[in-house]
N, C-alpha and C. Protein backbone atom coordinates (compact mmCIF):
# COMPACT_ATOMS: atom_id res chain seq x y z
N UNK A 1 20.00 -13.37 -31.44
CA UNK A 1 18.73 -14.06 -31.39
C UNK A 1 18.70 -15.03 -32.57
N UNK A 2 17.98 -16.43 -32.69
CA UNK A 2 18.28 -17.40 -33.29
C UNK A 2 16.76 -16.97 -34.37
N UNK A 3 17.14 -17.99 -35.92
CA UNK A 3 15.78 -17.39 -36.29
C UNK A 3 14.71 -18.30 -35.70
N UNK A 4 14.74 -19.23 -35.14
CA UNK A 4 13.84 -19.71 -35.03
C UNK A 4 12.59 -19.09 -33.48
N UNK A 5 13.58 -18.15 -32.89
CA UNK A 5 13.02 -17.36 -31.60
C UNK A 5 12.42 -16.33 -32.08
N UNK A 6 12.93 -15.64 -33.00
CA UNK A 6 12.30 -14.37 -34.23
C UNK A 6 11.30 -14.99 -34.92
N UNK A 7 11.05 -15.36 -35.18
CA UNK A 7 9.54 -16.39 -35.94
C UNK A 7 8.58 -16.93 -34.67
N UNK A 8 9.65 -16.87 -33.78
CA UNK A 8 8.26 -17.79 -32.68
C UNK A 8 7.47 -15.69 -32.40
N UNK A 9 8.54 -14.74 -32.09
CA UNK A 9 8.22 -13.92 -31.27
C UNK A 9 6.88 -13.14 -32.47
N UNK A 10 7.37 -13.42 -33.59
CA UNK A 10 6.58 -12.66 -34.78
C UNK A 10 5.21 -13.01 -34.51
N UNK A 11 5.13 -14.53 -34.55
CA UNK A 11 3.99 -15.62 -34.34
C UNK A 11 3.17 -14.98 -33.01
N UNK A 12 3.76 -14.84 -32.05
CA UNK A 12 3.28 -14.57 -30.72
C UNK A 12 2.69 -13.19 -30.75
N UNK A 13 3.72 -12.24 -31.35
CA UNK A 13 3.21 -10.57 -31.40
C UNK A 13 1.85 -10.26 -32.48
N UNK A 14 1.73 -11.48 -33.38
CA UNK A 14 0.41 -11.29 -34.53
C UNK A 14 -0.86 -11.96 -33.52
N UNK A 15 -0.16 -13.23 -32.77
CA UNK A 15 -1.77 -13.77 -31.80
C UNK A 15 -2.26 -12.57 -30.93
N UNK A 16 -1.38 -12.02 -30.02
CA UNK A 16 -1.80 -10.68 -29.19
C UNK A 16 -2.35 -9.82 -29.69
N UNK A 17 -2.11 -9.09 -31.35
CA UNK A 17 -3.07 -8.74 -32.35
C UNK A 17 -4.28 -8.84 -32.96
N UNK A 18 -3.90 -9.59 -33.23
CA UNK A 18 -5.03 -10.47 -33.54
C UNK A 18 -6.14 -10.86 -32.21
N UNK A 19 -5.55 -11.62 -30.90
CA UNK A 19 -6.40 -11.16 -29.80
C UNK A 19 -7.44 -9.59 -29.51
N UNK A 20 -6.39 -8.69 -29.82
CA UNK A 20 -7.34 -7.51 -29.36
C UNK A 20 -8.01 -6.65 -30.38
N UNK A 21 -7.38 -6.71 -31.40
CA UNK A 21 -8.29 -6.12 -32.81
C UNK A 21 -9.68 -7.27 -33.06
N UNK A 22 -9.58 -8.05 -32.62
CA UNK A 22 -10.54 -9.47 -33.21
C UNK A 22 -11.58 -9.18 -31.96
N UNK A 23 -11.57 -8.34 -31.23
CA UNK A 23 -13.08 -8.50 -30.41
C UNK A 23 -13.44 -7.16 -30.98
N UNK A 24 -12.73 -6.60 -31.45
CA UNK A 24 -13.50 -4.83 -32.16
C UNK A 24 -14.59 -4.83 -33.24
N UNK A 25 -13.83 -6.37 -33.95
CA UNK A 25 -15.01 -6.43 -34.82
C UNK A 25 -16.87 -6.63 -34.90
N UNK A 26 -16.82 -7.43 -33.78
CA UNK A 26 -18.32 -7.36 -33.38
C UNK A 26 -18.59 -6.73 -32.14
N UNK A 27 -20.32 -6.30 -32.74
CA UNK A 27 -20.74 -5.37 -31.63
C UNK A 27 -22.05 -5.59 -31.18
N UNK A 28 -22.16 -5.94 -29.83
CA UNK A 28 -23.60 -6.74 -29.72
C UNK A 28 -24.23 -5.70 -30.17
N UNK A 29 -25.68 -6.52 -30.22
CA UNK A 29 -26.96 -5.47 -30.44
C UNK A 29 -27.63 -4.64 -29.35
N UNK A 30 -27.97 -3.21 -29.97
CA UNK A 30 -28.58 -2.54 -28.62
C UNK A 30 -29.74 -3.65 -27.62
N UNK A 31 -29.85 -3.23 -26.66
CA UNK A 31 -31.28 -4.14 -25.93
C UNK A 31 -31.82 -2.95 -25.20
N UNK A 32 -33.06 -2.88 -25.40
CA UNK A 32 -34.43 -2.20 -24.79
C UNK A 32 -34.36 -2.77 -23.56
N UNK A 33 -34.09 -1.01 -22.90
CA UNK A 33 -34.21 -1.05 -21.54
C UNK A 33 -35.51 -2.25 -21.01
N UNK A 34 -34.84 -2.72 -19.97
CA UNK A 34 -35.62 -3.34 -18.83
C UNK A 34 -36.49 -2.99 -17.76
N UNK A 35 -37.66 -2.83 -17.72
CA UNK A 35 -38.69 -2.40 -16.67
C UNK A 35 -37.76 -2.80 -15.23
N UNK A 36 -36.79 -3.47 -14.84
CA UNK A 36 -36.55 -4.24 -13.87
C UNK A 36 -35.23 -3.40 -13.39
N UNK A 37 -34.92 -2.98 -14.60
CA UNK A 37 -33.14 -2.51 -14.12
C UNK A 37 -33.09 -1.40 -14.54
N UNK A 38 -32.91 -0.43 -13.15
CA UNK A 38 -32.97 0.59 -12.80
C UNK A 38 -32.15 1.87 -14.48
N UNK A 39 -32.57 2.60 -14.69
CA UNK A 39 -31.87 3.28 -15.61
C UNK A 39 -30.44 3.75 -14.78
N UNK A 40 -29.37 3.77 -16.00
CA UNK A 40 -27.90 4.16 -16.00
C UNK A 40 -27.64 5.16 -15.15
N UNK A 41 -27.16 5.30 -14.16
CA UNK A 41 -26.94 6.48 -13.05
C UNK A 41 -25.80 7.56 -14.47
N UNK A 42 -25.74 8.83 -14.15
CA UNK A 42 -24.85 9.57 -15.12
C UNK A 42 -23.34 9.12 -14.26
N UNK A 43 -22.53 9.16 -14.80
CA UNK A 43 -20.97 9.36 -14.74
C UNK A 43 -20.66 10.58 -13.59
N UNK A 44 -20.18 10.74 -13.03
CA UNK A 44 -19.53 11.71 -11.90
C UNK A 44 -18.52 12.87 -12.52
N UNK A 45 -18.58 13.55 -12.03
CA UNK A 45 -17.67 14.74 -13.42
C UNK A 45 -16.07 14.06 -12.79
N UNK A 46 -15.20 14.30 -13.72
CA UNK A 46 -13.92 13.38 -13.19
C UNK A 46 -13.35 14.88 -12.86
N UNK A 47 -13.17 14.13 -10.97
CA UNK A 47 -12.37 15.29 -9.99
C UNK A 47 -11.61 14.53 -9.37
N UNK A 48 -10.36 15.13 -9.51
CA UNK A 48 -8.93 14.35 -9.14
C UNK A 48 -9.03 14.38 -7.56
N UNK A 49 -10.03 14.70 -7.03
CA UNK A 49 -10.04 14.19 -5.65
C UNK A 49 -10.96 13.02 -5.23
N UNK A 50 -11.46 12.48 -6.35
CA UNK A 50 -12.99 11.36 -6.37
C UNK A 50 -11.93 9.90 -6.02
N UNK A 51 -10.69 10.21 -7.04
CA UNK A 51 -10.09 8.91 -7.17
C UNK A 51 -8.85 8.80 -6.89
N UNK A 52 -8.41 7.96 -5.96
CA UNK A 52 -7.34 7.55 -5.62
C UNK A 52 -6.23 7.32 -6.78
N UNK A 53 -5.29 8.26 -6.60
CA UNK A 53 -4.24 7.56 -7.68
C UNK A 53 -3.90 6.19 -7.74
N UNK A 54 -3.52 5.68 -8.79
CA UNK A 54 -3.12 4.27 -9.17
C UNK A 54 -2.07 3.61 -8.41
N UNK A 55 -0.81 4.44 -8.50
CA UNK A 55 0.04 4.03 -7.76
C UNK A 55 0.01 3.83 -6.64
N UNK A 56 -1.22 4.65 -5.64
CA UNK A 56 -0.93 4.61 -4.33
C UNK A 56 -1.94 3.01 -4.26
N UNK A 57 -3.03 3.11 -5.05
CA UNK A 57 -4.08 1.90 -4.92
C UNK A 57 -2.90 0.52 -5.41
N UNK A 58 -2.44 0.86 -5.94
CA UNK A 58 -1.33 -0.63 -5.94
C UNK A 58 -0.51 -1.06 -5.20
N UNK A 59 -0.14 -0.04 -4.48
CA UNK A 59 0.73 -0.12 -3.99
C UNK A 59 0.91 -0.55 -2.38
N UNK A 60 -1.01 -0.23 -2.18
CA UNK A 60 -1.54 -0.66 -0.84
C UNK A 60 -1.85 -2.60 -1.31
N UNK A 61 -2.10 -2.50 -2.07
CA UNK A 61 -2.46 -3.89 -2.54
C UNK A 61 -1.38 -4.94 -2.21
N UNK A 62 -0.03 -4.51 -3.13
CA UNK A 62 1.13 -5.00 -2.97
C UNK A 62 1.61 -5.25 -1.38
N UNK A 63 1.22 -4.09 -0.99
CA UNK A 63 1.68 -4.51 1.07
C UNK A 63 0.48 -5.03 1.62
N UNK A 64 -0.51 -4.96 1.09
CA UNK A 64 -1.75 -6.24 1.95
C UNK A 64 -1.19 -7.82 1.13
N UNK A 65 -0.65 -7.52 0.07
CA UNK A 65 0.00 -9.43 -0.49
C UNK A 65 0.62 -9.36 0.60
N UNK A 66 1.46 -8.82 1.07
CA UNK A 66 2.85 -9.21 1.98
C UNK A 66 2.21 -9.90 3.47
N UNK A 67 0.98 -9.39 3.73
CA UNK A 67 0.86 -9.54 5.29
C UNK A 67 -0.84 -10.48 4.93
N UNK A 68 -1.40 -10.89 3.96
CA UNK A 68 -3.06 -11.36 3.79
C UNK A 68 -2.57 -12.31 5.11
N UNK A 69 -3.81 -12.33 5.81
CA UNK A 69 -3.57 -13.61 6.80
C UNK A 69 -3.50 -13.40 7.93
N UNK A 70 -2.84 -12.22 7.84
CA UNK A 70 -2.39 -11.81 9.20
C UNK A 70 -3.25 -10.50 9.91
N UNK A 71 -2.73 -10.02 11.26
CA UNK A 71 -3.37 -9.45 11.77
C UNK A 71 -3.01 -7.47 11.49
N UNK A 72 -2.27 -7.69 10.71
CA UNK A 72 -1.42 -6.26 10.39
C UNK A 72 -2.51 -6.18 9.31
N UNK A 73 -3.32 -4.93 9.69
CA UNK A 73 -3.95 -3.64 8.60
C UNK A 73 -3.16 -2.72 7.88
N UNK A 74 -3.67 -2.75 6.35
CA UNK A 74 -3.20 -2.19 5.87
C UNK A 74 -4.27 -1.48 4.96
N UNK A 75 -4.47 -0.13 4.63
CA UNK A 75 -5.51 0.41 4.23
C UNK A 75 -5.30 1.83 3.81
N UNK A 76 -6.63 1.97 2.58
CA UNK A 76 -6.17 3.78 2.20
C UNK A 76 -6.95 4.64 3.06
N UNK A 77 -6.61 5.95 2.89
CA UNK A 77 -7.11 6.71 3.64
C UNK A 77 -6.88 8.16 3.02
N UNK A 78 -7.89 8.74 2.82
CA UNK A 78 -7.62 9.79 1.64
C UNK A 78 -7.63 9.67 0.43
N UNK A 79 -6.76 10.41 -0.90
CA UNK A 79 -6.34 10.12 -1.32
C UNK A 79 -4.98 9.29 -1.87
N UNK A 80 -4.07 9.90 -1.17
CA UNK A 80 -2.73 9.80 -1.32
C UNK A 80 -2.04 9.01 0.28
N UNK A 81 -2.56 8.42 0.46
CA UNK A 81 -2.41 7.48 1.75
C UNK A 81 -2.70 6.38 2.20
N UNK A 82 -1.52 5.16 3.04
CA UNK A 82 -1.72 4.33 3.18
C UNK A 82 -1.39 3.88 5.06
N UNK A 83 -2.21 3.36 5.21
CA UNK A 83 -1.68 3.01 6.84
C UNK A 83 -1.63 2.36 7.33
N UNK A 84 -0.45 1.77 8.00
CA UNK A 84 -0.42 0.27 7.98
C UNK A 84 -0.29 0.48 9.99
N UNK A 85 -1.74 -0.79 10.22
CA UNK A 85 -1.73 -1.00 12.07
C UNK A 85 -0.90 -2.47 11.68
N UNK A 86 0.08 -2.65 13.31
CA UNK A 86 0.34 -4.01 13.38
C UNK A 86 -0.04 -4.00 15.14
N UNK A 87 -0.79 -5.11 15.80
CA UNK A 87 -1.27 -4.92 17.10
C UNK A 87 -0.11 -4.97 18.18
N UNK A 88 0.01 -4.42 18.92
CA UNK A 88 1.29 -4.75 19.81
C UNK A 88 1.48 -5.56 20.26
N UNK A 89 1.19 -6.57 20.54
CA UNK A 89 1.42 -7.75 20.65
C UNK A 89 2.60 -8.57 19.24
N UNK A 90 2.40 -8.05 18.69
CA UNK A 90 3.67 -8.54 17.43
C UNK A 90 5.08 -7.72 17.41
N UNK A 91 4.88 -6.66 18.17
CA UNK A 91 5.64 -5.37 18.00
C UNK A 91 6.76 -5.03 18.99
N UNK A 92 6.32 -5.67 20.28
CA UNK A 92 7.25 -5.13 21.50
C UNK A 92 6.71 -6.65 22.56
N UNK A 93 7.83 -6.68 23.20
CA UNK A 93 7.50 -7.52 24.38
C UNK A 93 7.40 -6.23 25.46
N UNK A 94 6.52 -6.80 26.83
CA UNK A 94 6.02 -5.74 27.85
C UNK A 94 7.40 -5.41 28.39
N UNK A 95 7.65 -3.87 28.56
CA UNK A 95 8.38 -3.34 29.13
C UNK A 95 9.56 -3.07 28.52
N UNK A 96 9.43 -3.43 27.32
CA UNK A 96 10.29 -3.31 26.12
C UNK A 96 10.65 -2.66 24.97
N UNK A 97 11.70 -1.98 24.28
CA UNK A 97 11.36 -1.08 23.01
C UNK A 97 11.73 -1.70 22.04
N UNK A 98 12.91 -3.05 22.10
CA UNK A 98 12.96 -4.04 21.07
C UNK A 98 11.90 -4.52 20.36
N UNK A 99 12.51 -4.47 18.89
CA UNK A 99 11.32 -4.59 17.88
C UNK A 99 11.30 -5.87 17.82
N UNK A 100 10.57 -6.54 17.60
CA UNK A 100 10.22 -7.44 17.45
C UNK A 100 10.09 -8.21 15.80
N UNK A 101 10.46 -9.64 15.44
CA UNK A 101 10.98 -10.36 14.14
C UNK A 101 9.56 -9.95 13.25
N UNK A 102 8.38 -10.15 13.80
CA UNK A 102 7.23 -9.61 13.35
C UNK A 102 7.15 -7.89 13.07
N UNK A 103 7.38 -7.54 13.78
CA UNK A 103 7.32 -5.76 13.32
C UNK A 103 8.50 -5.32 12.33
N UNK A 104 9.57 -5.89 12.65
CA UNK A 104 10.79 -6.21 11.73
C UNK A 104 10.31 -6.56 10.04
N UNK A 105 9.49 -7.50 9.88
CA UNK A 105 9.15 -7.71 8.23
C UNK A 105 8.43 -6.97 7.92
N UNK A 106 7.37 -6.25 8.77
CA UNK A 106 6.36 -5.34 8.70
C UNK A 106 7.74 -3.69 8.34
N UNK A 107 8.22 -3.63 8.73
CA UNK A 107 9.11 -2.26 8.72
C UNK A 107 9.57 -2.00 7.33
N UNK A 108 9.95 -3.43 7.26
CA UNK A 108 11.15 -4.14 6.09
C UNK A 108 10.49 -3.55 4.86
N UNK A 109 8.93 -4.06 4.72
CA UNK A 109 7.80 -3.73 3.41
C UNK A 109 8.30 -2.71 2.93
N UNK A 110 7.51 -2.23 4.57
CA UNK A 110 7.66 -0.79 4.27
C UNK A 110 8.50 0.35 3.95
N UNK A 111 9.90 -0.01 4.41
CA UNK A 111 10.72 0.95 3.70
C UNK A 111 11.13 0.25 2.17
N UNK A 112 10.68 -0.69 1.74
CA UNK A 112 10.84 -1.46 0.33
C UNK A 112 9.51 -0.73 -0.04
N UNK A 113 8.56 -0.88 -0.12
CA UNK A 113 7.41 0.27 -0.21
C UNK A 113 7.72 1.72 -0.68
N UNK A 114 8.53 2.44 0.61
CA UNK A 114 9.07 4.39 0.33
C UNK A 114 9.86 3.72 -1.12
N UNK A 115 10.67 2.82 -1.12
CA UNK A 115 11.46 2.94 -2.39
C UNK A 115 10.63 2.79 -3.68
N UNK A 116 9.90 2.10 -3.54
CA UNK A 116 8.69 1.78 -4.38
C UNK A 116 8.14 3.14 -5.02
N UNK A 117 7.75 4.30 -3.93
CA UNK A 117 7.30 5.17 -4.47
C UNK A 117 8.36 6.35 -3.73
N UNK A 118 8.89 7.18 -4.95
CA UNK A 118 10.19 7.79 -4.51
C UNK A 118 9.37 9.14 -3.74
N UNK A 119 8.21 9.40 -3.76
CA UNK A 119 7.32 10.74 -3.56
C UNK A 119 7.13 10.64 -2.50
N UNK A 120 7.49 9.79 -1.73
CA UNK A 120 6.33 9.08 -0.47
C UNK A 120 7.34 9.32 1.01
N UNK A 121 6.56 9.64 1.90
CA UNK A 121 7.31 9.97 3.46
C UNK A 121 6.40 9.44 4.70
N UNK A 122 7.07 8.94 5.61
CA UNK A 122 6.13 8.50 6.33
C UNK A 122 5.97 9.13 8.06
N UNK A 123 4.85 10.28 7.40
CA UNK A 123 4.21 11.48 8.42
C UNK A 123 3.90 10.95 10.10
N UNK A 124 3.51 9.20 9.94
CA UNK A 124 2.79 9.03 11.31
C UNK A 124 4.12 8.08 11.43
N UNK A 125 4.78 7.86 13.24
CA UNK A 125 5.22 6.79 13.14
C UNK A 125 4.91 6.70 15.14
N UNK A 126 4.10 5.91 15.34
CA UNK A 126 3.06 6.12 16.76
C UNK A 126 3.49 4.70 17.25
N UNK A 127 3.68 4.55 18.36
CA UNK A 127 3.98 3.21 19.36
C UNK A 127 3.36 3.55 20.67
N UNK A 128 2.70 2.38 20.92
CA UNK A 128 1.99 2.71 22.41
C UNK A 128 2.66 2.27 23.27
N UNK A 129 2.37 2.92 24.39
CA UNK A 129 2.51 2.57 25.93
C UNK A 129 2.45 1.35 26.26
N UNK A 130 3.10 0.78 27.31
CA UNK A 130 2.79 -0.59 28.20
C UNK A 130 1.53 -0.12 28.82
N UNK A 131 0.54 -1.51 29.23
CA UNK A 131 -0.70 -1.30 30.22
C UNK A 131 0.03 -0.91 31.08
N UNK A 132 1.32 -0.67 31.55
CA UNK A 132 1.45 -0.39 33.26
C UNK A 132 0.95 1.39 33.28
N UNK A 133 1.04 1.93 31.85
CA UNK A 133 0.71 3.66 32.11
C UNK A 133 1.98 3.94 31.96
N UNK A 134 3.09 3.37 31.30
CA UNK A 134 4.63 4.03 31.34
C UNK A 134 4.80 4.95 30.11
N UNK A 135 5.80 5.44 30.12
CA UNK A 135 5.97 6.32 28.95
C UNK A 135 6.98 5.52 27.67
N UNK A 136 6.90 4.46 27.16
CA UNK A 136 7.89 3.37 26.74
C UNK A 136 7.18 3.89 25.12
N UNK A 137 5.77 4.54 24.80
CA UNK A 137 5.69 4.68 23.45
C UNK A 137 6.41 5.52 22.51
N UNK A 138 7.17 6.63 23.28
CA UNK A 138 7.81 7.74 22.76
C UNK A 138 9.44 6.92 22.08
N UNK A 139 9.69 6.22 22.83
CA UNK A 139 11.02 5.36 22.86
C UNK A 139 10.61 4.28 21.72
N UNK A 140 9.60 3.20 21.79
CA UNK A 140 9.68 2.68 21.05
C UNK A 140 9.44 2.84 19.36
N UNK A 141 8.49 4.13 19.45
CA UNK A 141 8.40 4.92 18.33
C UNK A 141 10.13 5.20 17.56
N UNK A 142 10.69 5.64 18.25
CA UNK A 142 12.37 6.09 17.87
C UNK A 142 12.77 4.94 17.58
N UNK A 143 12.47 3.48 18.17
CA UNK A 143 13.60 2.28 17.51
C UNK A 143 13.17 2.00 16.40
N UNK A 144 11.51 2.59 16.18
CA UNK A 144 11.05 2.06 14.56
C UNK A 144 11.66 3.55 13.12
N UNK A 145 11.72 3.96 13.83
CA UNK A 145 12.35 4.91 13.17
C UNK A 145 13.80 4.78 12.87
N UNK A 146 14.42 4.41 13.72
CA UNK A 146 15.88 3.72 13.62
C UNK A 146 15.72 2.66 12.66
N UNK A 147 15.07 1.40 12.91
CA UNK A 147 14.80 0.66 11.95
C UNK A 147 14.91 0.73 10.75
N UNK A 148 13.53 1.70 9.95
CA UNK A 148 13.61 2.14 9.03
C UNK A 148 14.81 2.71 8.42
N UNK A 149 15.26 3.60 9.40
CA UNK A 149 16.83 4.52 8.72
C UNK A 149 17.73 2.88 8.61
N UNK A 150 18.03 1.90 9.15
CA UNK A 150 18.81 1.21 8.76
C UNK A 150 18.14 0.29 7.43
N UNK A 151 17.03 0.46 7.45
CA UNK A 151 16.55 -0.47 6.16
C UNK A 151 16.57 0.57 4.64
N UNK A 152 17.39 2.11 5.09
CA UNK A 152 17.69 2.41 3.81
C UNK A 152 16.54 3.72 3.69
N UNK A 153 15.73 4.24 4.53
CA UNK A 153 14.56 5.41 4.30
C UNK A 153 15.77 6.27 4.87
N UNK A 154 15.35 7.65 4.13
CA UNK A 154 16.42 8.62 4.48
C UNK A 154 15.23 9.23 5.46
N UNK A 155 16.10 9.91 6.96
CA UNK A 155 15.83 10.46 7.81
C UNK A 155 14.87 11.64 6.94
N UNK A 156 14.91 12.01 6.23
CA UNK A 156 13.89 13.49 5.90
C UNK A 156 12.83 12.77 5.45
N UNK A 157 12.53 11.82 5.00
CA UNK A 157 11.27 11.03 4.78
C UNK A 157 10.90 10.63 6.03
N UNK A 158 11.02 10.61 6.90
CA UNK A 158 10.45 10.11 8.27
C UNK A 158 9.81 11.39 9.37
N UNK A 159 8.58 10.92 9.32
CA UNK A 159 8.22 11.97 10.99
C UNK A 159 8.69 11.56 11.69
N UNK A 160 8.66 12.10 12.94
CA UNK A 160 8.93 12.49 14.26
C UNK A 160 8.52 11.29 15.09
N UNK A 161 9.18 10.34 16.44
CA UNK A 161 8.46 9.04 16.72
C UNK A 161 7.21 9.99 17.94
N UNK A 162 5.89 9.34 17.56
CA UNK A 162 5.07 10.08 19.03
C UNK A 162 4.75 8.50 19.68
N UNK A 163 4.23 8.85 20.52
CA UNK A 163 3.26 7.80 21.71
C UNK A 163 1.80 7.92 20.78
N UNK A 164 1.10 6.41 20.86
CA UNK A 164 -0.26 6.43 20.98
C UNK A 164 -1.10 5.91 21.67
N UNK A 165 -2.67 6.09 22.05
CA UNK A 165 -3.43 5.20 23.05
C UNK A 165 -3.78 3.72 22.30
N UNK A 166 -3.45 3.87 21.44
CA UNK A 166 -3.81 2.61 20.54
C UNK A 166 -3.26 1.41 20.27
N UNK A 167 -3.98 0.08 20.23
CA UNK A 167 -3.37 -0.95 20.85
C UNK A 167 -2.55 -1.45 19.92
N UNK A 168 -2.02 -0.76 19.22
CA UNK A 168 -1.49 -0.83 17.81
C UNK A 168 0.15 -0.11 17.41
N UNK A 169 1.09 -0.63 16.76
CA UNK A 169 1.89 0.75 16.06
C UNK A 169 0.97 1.04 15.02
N UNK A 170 1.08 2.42 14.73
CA UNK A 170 0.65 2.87 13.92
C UNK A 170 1.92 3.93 12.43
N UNK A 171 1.44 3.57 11.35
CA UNK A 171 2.43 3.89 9.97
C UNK A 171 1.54 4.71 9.23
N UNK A 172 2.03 5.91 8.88
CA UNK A 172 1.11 6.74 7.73
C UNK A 172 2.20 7.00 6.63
N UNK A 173 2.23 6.39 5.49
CA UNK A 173 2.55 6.55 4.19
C UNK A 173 2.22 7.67 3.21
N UNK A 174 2.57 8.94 3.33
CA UNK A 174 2.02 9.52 2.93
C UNK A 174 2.63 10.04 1.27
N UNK A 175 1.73 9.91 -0.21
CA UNK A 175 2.46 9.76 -1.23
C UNK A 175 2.03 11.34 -1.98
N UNK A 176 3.18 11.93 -2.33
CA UNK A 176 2.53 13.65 -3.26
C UNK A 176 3.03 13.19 -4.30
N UNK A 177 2.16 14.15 -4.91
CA UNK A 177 2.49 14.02 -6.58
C UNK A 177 3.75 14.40 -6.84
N UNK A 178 4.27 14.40 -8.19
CA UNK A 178 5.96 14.35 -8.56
C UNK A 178 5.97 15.45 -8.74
């Protein structure tokens, strides 16, 4: 390291200091409650079931960046869970179990996602039926599951492929503690 990068970094590590010790010093003044604004509700006793862990809340965030815009849901559910709908229409052509380039980047996240969080398995993996009433969801469920195993998720992290009535694939992310 040159000295002149060691003097810049010194310089830089005293402003960030100086940034956060320098608002400690002042402290506004109390203010007399307001007739208008409602008094302070109390605090909630902290129960590790009130709040979503961090990682999983980021981590849903990080896969709604990937898809904002689009028609693929992605959302928590529980605590320790994330579930991602993509509508079938992105997912399968009719009469078909080929995945489709759209369900393909959607998969992709997601097993970049399981790696993301090494705790994490994914419990739901649901594909619906064609309108004709065929049985094509059980099958196409298995190519997303295939998918995944080629994008690198080990088979014991993966449920079972089922059928759903829903106009949707459906993904459950499910994350346990370490």
């Amino acid at each position: 390291m040159k000295v002149g990068e060691s003097a810049g970094r010194v310089v830089a590590a005293g402003l960030v200091l100086l940034a956060l010790f320098g608002g400690c010093s002042s402290v506004a003044p109390p203010t007399a409650p307001s007739a208008e604004r409602p008094p302070p509700v109390p605090a909630a006793p902290a129960d590790r079931r009130a709040a979503q862990p961090a990682a999983v809340v980021a981590e849903r965030q990080w896969l709604q960046s990937w898809f904002e815009g689009t028609p693929v849901s992605i959302a928590l559910r529980g605590e320790r869970m994330i579930t991602v709908d993509v509508p079938t229409e992105f997912c399968f052509d009719p009469g078909r179990t080929r995945v489709k380039p759209a369900l393909a980047a959607v998969l992709d996240k997601v097993a970049q996602s399981m790696r993301r969080l090494p705790y994490s398995g994914l419990s739901l993996i649901a594909a619906p039926n064609d309108a004709a009433g065929n049985r094509l969801g059980l099958q196409r469920a298995a190519q997303i599951r295939r998918h995944l195993r080629s994008a690198g998720v080990p088979a014991a992290k993966l449920g079972q492929p089922s059928a759903t009535t829903a106009a949707a694939v459906q993904l459950r992310i499910d994350v346990e503690e370490p």
